[in-house]
C-alpha atoms as a PDB file:
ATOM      1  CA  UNK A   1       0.000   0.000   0.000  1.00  0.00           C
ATOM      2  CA  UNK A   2       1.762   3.473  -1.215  1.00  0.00           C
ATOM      3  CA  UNK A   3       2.066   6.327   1.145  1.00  0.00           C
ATOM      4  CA  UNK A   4      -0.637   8.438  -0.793  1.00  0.00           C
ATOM      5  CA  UNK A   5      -3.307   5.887   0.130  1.00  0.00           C
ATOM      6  CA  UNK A   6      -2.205   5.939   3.500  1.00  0.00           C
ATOM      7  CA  UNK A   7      -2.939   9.871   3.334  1.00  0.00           C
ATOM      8  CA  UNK A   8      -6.101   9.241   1.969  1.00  0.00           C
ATOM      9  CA  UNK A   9      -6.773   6.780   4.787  1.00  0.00           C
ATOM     10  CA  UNK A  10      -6.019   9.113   7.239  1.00  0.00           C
ATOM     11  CA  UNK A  11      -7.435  11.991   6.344  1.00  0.00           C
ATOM     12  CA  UNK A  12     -10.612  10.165   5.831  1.00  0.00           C
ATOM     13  CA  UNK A  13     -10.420   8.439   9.423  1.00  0.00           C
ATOM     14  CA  UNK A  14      -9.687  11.746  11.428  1.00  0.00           C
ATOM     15  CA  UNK A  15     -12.253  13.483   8.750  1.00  0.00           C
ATOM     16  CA  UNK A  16     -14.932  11.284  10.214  1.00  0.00           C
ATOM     17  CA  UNK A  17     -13.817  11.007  13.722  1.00  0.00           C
ATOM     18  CA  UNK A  18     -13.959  15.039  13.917  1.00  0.00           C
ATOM     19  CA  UNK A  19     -17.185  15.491  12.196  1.00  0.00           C
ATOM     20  CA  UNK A  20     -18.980  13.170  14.523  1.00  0.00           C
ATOM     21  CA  UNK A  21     -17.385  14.878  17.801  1.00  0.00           C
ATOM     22  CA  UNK A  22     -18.318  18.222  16.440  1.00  0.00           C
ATOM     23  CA  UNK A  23     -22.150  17.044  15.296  1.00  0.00           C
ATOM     24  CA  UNK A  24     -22.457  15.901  19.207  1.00  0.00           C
ATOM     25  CA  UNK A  25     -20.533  18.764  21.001  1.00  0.00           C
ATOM     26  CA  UNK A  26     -22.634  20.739  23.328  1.00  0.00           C
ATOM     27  CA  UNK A  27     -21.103  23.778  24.991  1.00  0.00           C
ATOM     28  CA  UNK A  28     -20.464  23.207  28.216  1.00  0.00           C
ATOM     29  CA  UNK A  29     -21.765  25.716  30.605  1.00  0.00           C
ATOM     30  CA  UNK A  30     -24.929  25.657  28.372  1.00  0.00           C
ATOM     31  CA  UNK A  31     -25.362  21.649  29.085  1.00  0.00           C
ATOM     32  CA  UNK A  32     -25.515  22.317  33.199  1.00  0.00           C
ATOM     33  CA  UNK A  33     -29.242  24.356  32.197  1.00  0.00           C
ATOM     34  CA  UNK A  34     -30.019  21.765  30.367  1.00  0.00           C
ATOM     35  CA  UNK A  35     -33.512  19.467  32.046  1.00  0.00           C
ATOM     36  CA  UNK A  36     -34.116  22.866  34.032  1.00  0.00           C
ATOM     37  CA  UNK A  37     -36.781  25.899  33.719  1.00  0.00           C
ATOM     38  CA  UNK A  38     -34.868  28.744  32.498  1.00  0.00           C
ATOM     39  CA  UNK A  39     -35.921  32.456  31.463  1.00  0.00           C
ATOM     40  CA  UNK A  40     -33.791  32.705  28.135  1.00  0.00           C
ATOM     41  CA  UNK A  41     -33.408  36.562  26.575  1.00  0.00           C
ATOM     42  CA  UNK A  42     -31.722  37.688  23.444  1.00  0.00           C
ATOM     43  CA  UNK A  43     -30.705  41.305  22.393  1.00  0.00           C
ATOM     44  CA  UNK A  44     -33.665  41.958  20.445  1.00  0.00           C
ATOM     45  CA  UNK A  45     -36.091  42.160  23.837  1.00  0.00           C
ATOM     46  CA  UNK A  46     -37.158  38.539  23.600  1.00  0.00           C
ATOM     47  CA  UNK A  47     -38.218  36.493  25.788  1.00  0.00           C
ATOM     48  CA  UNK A  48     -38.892  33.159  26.301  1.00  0.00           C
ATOM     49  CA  UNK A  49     -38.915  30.577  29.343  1.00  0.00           C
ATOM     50  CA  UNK A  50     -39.991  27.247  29.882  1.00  0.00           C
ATOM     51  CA  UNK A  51     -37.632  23.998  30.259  1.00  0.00           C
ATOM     52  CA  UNK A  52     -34.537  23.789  28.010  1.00  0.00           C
ATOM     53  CA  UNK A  53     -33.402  20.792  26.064  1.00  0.00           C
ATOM     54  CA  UNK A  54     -30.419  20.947  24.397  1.00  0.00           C
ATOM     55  CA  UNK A  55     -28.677  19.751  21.531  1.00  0.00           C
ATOM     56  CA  UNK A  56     -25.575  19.908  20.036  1.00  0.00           C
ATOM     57  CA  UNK A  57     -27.005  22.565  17.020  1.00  0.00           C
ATOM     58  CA  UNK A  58     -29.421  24.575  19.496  1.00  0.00           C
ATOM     59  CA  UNK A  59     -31.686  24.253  22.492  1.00  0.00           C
ATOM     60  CA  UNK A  60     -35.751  23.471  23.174  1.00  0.00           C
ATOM     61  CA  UNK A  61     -38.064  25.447  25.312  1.00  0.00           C
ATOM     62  CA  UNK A  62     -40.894  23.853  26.402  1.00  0.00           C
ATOM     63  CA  UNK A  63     -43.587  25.982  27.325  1.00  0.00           C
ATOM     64  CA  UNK A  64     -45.066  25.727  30.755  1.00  0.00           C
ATOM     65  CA  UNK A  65     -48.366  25.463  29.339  1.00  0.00           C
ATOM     66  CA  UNK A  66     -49.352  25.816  25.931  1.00  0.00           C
ATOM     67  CA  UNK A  67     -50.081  28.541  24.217  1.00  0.00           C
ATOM     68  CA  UNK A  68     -53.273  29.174  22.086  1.00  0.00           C
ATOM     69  CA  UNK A  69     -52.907  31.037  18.941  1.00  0.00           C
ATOM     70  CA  UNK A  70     -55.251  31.407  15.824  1.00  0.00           C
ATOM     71  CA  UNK A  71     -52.871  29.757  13.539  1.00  0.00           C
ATOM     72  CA  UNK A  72     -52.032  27.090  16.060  1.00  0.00           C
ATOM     73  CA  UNK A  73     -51.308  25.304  19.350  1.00  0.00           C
ATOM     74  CA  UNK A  74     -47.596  26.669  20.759  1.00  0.00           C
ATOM     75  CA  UNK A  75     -45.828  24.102  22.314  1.00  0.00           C
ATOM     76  CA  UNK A  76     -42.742  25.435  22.781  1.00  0.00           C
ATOM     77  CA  UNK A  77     -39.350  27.339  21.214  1.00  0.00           C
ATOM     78  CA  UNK A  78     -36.721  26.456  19.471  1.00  0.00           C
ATOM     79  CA  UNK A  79     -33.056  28.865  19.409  1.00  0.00           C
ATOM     80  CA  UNK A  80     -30.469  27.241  16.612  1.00  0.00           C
ATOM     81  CA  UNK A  81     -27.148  27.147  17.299  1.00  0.00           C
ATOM     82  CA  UNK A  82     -26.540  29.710  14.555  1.00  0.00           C
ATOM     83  CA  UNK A  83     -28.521  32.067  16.424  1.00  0.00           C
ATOM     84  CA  UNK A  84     -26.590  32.421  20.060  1.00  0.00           C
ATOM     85  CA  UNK A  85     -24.807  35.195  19.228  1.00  0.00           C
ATOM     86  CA  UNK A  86     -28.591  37.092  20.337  1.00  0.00           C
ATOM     87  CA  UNK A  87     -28.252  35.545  23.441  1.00  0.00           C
ATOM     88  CA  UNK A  88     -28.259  37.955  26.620  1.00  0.00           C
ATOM     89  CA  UNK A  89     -28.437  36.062  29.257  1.00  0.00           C
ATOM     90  CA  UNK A  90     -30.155  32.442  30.324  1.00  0.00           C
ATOM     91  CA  UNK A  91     -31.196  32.748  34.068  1.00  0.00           C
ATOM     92  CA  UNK A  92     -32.442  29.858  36.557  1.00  0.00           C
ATOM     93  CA  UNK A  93     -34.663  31.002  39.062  1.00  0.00           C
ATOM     94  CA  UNK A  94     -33.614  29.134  42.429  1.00  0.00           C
ATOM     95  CA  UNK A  95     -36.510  29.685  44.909  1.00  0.00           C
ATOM     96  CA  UNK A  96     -38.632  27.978  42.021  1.00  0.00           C
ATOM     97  CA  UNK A  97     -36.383  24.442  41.799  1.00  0.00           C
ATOM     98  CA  UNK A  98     -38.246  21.630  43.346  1.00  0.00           C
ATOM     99  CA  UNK A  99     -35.943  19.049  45.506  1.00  0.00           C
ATOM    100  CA  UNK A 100     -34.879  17.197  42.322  1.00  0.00           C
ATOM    101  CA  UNK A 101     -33.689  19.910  40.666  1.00  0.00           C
ATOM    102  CA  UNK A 102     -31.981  20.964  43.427  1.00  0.00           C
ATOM    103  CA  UNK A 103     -29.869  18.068  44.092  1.00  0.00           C
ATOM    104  CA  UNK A 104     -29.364  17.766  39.942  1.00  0.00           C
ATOM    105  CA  UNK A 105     -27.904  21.144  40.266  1.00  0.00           C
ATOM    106  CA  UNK A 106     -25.877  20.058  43.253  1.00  0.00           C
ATOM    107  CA  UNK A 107     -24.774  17.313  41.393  1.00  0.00           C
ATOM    108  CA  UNK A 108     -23.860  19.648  38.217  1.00  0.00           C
ATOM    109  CA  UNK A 109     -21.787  21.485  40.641  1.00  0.00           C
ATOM    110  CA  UNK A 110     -19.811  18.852  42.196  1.00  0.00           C
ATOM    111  CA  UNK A 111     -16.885  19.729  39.565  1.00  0.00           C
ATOM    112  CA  UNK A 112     -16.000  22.880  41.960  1.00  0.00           C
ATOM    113  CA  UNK A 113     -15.125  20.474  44.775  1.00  0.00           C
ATOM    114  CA  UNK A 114     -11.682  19.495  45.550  1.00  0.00           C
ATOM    115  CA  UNK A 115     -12.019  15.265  45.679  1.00  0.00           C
ATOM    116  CA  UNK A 116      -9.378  13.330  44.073  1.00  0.00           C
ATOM    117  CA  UNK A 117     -11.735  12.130  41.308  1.00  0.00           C
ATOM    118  CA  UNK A 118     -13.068  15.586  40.378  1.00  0.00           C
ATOM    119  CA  UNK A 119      -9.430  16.792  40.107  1.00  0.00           C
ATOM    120  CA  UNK A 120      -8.109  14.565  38.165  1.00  0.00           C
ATOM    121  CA  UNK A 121     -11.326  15.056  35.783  1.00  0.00           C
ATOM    122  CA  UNK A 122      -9.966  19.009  35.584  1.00  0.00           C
ATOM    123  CA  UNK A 123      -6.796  18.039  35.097  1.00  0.00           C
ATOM    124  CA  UNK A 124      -7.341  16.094  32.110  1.00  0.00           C
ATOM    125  CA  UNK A 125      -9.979  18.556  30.893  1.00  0.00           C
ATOM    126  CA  UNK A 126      -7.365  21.596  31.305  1.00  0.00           C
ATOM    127  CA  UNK A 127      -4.449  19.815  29.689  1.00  0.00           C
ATOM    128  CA  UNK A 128      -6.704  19.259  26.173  1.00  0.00           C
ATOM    129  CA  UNK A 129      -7.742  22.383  26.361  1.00  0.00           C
ATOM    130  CA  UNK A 130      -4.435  24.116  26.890  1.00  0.00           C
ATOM    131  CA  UNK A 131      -2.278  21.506  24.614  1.00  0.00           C
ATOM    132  CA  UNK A 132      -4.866  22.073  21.644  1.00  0.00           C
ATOM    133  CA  UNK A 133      -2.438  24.258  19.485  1.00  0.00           C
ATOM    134  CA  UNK A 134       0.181  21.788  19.877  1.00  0.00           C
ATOM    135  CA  UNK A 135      -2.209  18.847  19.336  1.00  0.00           C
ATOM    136  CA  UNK A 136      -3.506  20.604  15.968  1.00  0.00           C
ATOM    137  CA  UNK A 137       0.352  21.065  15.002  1.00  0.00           C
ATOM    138  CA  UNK A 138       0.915  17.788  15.535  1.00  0.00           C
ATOM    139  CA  UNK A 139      -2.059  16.199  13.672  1.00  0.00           C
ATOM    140  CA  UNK A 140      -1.313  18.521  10.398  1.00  0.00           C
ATOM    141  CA  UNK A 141       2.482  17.851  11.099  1.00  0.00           C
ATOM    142  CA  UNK A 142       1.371  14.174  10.900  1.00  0.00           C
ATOM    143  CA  UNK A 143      -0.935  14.372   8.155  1.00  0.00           C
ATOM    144  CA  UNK A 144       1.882  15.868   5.947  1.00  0.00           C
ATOM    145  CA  UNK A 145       4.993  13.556   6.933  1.00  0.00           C
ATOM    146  CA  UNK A 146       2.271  10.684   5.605  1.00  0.00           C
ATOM    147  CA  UNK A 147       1.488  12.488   2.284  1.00  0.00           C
ATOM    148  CA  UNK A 148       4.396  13.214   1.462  1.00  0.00           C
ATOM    149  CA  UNK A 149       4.879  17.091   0.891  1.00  0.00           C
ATOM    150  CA  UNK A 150       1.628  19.001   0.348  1.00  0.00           C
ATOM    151  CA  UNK A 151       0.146  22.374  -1.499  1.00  0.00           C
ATOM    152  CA  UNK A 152      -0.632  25.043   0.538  1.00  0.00           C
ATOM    153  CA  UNK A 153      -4.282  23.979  -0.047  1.00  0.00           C
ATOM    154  CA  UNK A 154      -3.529  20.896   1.785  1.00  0.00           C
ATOM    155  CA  UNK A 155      -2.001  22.279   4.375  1.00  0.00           C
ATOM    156  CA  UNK A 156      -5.158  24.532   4.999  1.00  0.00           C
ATOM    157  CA  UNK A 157      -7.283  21.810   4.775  1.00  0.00           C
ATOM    158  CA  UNK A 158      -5.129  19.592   6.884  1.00  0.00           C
ATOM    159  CA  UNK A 159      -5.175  22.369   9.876  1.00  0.00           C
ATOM    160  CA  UNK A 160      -9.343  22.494   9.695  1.00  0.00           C
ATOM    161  CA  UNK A 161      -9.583  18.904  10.173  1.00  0.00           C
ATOM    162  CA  UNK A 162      -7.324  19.574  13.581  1.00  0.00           C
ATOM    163  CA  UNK A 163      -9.401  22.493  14.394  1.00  0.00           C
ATOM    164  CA  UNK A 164     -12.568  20.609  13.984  1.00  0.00           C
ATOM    165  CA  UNK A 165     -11.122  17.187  15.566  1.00  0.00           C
ATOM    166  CA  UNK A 166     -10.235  19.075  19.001  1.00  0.00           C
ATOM    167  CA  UNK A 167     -13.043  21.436  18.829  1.00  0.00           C
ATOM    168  CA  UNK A 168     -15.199  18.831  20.637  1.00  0.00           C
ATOM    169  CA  UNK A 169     -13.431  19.819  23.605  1.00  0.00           C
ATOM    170  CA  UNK A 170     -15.435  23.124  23.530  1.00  0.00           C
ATOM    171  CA  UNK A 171     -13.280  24.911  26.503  1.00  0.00           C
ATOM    172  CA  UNK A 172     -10.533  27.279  26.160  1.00  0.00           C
ATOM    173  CA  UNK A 173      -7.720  26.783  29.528  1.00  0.00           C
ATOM    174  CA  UNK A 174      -7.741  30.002  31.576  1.00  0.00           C
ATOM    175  CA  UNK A 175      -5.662  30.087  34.153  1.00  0.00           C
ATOM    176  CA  UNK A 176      -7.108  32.850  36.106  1.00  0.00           C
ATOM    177  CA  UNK A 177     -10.918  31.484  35.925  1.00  0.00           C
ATOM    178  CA  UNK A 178      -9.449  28.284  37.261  1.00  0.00           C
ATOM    179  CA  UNK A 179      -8.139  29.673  40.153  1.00  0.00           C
ATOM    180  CA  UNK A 180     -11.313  31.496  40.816  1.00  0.00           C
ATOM    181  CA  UNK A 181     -13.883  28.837  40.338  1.00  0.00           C
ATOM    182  CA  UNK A 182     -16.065  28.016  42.756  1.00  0.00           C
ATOM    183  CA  UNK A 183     -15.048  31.560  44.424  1.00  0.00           C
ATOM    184  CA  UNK A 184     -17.294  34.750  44.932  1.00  0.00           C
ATOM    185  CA  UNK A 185     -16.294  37.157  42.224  1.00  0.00           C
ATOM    186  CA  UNK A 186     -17.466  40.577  40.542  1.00  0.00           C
ATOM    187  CA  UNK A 187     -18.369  40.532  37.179  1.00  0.00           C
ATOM    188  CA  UNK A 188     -18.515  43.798  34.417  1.00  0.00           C
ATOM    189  CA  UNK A 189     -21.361  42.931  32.522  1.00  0.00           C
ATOM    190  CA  UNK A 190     -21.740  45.340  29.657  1.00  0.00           C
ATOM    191  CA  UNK A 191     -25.677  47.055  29.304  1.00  0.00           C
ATOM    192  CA  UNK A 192     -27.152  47.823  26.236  1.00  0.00           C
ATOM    193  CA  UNK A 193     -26.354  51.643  27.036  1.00  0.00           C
ATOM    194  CA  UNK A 194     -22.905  50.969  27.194  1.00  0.00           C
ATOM    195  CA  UNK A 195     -22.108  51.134  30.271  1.00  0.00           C
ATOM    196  CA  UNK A 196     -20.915  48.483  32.729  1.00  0.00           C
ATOM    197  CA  UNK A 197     -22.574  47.251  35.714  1.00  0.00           C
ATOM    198  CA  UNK A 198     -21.415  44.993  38.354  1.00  0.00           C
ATOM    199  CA  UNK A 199     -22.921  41.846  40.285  1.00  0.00           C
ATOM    200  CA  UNK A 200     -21.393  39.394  42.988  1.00  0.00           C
ATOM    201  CA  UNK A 201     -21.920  35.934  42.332  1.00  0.00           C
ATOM    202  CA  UNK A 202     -19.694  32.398  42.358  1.00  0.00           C
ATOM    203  CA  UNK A 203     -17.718  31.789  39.485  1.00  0.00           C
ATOM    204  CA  UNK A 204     -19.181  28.258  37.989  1.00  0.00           C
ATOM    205  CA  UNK A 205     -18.339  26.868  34.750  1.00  0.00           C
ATOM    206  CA  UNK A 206     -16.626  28.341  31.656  1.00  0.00           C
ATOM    207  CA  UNK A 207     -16.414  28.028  28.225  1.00  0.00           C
ATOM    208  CA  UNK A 208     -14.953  29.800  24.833  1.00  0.00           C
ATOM    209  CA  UNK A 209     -18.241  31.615  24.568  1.00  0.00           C
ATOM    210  CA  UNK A 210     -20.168  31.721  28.002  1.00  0.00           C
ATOM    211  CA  UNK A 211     -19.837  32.003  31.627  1.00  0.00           C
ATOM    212  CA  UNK A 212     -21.398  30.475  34.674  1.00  0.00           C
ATOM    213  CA  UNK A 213     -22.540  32.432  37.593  1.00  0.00           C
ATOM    214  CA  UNK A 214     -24.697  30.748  40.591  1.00  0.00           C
ATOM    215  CA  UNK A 215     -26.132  32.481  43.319  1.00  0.00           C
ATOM    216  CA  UNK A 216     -26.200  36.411  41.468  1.00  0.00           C
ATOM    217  CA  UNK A 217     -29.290  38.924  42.385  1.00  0.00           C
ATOM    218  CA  UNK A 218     -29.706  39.367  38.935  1.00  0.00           C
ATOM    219  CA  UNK A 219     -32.201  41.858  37.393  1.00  0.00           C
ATOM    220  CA  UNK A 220     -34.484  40.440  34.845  1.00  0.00           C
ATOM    221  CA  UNK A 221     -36.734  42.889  32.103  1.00  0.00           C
ATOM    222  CA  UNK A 222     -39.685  39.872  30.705  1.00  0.00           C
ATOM    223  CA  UNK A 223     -41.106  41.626  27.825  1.00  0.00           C
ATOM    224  CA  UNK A 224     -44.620  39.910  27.429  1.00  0.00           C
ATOM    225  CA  UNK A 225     -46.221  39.993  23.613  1.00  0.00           C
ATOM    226  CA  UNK A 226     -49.889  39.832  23.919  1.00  0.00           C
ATOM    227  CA  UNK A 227     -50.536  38.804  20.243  1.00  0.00           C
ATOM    228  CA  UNK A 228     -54.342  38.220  20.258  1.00  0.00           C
ATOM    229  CA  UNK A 229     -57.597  39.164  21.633  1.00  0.00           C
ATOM    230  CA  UNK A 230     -58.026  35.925  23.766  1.00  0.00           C
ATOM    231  CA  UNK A 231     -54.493  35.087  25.184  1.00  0.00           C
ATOM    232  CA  UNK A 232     -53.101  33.092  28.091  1.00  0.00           C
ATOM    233  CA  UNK A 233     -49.361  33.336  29.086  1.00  0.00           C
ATOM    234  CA  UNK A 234     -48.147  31.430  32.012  1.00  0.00           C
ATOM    235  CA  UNK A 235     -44.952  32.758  32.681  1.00  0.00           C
ATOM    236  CA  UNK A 236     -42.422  34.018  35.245  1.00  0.00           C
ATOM    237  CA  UNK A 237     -42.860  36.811  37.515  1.00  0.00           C
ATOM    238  CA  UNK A 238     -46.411  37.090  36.173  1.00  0.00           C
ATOM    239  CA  UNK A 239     -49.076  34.944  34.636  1.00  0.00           C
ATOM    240  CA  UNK A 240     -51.504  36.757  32.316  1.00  0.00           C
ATOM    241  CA  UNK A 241     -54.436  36.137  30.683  1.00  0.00           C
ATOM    242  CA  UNK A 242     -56.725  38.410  27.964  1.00  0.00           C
ATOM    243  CA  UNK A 243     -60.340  38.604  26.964  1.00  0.00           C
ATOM    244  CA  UNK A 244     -60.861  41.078  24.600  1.00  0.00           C
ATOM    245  CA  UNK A 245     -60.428  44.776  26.492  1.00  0.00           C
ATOM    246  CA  UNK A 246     -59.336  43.214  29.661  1.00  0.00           C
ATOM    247  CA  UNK A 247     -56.222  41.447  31.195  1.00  0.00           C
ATOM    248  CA  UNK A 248     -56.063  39.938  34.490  1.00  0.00           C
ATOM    249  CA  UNK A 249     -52.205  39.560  35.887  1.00  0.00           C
ATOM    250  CA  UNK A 250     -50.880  37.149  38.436  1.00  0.00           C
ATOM    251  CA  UNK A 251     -48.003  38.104  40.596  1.00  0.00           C
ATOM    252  CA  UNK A 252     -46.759  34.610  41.100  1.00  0.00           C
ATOM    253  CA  UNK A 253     -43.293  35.928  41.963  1.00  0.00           C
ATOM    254  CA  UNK A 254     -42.131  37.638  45.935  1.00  0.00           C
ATOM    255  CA  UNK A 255     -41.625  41.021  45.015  1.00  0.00           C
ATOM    256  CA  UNK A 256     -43.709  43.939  44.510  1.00  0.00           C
ATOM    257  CA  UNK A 257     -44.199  44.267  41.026  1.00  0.00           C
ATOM    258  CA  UNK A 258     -44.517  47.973  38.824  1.00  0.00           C
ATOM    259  CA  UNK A 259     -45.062  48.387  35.151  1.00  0.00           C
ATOM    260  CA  UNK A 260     -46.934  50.223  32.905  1.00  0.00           C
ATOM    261  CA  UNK A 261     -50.283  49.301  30.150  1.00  0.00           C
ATOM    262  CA  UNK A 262     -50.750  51.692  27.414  1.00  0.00           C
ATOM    263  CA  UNK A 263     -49.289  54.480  29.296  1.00  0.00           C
ATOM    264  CA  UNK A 264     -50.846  53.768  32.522  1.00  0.00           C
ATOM    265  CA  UNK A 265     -48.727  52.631  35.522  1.00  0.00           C
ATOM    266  CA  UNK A 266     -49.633  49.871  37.621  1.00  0.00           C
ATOM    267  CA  UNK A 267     -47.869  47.900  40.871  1.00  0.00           C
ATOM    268  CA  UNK A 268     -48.453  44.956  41.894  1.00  0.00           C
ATOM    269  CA  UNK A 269     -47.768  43.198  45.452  1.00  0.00           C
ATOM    270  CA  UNK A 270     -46.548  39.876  45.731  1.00  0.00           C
ATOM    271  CA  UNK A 271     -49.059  36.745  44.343  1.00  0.00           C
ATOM    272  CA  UNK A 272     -51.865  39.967  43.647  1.00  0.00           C
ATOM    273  CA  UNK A 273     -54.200  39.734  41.001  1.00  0.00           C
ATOM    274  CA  UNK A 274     -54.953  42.428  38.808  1.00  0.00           C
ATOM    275  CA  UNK A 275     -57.476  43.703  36.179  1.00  0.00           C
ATOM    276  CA  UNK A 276     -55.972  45.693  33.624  1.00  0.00           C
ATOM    277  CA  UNK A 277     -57.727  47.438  31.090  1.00  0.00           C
ATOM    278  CA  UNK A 278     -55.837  46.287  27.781  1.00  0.00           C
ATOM    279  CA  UNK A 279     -55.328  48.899  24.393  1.00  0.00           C
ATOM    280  CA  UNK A 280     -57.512  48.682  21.882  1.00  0.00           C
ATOM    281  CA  UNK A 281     -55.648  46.617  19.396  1.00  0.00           C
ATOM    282  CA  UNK A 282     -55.342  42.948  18.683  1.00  0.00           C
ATOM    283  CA  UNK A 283     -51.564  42.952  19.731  1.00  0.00           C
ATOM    284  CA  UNK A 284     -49.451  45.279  22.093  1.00  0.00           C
ATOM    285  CA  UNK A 285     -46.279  44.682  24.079  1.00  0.00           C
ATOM    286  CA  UNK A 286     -45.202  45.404  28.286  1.00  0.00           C
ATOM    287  CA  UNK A 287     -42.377  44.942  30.289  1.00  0.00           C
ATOM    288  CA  UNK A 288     -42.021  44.376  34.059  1.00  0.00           C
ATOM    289  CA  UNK A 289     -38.640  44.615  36.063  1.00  0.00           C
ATOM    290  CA  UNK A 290     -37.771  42.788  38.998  1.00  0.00           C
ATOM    291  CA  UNK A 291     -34.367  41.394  40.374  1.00  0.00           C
ATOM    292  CA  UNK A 292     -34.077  37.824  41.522  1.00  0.00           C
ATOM    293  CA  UNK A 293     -31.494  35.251  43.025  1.00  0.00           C
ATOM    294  CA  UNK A 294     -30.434  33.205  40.114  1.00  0.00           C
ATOM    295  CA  UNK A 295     -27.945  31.383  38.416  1.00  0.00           C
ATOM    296  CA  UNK A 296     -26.913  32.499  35.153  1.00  0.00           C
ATOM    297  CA  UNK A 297     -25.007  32.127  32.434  1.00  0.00           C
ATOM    298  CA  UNK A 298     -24.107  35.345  30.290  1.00  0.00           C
ATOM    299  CA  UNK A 299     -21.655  35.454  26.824  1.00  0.00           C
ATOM    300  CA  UNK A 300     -17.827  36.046  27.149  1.00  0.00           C
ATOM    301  CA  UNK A 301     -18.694  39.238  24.844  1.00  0.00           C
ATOM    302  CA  UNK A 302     -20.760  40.902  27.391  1.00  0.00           C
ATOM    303  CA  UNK A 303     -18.947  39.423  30.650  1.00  0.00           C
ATOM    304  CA  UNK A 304     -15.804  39.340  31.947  1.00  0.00           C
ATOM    305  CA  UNK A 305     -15.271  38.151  35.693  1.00  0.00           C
ATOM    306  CA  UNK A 306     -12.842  41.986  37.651  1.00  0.00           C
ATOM    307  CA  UNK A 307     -12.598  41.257  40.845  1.00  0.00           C
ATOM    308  CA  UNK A 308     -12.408  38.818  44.156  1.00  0.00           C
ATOM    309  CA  UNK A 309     -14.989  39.300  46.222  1.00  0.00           C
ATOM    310  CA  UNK A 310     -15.683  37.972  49.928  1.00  0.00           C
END
């Protein structure tokens, strides 16, 4: 067998090796929300909650309840992988976990502990993730010394199938978020304004694109769409539901509630209900503010962990 068909042999082997690690990668920090109710919100005001699946190329929200609509029944939401570079924010509202998803997250979070097991499990992790430059050197290095020499073309093509082939890991090594994980930490997180606000939370997982942080009074902004006359929403901080002219909103949240209907302000105490008189239009939008204890996970773009904290 000459050397060219070992190339081919090769190249086909790692080819398909890479291509199924890559069609099964699921980032990381986004896999530890995965089975639990989230509140999900993207940079153009969207939001959605409901309990996330996800998959390697994007993630399910299923709706707490359905959601009547003339064209149809809405089950849930889907968010493709192409489309994550919208993402804001995905938030877990504690004080709403039941006991099993408390001890799942406990179980998530067992990585920050300091047993034998768990650190050989970072070690390994860290070492792929810092050695992948050298492991994609070595693979195109490889790939060439079997082919003999190769065009610049192949060379290209032979660094992409490295790239691709240790992509799966899905983790970039940083030294300093290592050190601070499982620690209380500040983080910048940038607003849409520009400027930078802070919140204190523990450092949890990290990946290329996201960060994790658990236990972080967070503020939340749930735009609701009211897109028909008859509507029911179940959602988080408030429930609503619309016949024709009116709307009657649930607090089901703890904290006084204040927002505003066509122009008109309203508040609203903790587990209240309210009539609202609604605009006269088939669809309008509102948006209620609150801040909650959550864990969330926010895009490397936005959020960057500053200081220590206590």
């Amino acid at each position: 067998m000459d050397t060219f068909l070992y190339a081919i042999l090769v190249i086909f082997a790692i080819t398909f090796i890479s291509a199924y690690l890559k069609s099964t990668a699921k980032d990381g920090a986004l896999k530890k929300f995965s089975k639990f109710s989230v509140i999900v919100q993207t940079n153009d005001g969207k939001t959605v909650w409901g309990k996330m699946k996800l998959f390697s190329n994007g993630m399910e929200i299923t709706y707490p309840k359905e959601v009547l609509v003339p064209q149809a029944t809405r089950k849930g939401y889907y968010i493709y992988k192409t489309e994550y570079d919208k993402l804001v924010c995905v938030m877990r509202i504690l004080k709403n976990m039941s006991y099993d998803d408390l001890r799942l997250r406990e179980k998530r979070n067992i990585f920050y502990k300091n047993g034998f097991f768990v650190r050989i499990r970072r070690w390994v992790r860290n070492f792929f993730a810092a050695s992948s430059d050298a492991i994609k050197e070595t693979l195109t290095l490889v790939m060439g010394k079997v082919g003999g020499s190769m065009s610049a073309k192949g060379q290209t093509n032979a660094t992409r199938i490295g790239n691709d082939l240790i992509g799966f890991v899905g983790n970039s090594y940083e030294p300093i978020y290592e050190k601070l994980a499982g620690k209380k930490v500040l983080v910048d997180y940038l607003q849409k304004d520009g400027s930078i606000k802070k919140y204190k939370g523990i450092l949890g997982k990290y990946t290329k694109e996201y960060i994790e942080i658990l236990n972080i009074d967070f503020p939340m902004e749930i735009k609701y769409e009211i897109k028909t006359r008859t509507s029911n929403i179940t959602g988080y901080p408030v429930s609503v539901i619309r016949k024709d002219k009116k709307m009657t909103l649930v607090n089901e949240s703890e904290q006084n509630l204040e927002f505003s209907v066509d122009g008109k302000a309203y508040s609203l105490t903790s587990k209240m209900t309210i009539d609202v008189k609604c605009p006269d239009s088939d669809s309008f939008e509102f948006t209620i503010g609150t801040f909650e204890n959550v864990d969330v996970i926010l895009p490397r773009t936005l959020a960057i962990v500053r200081h220590l904290s206590d």
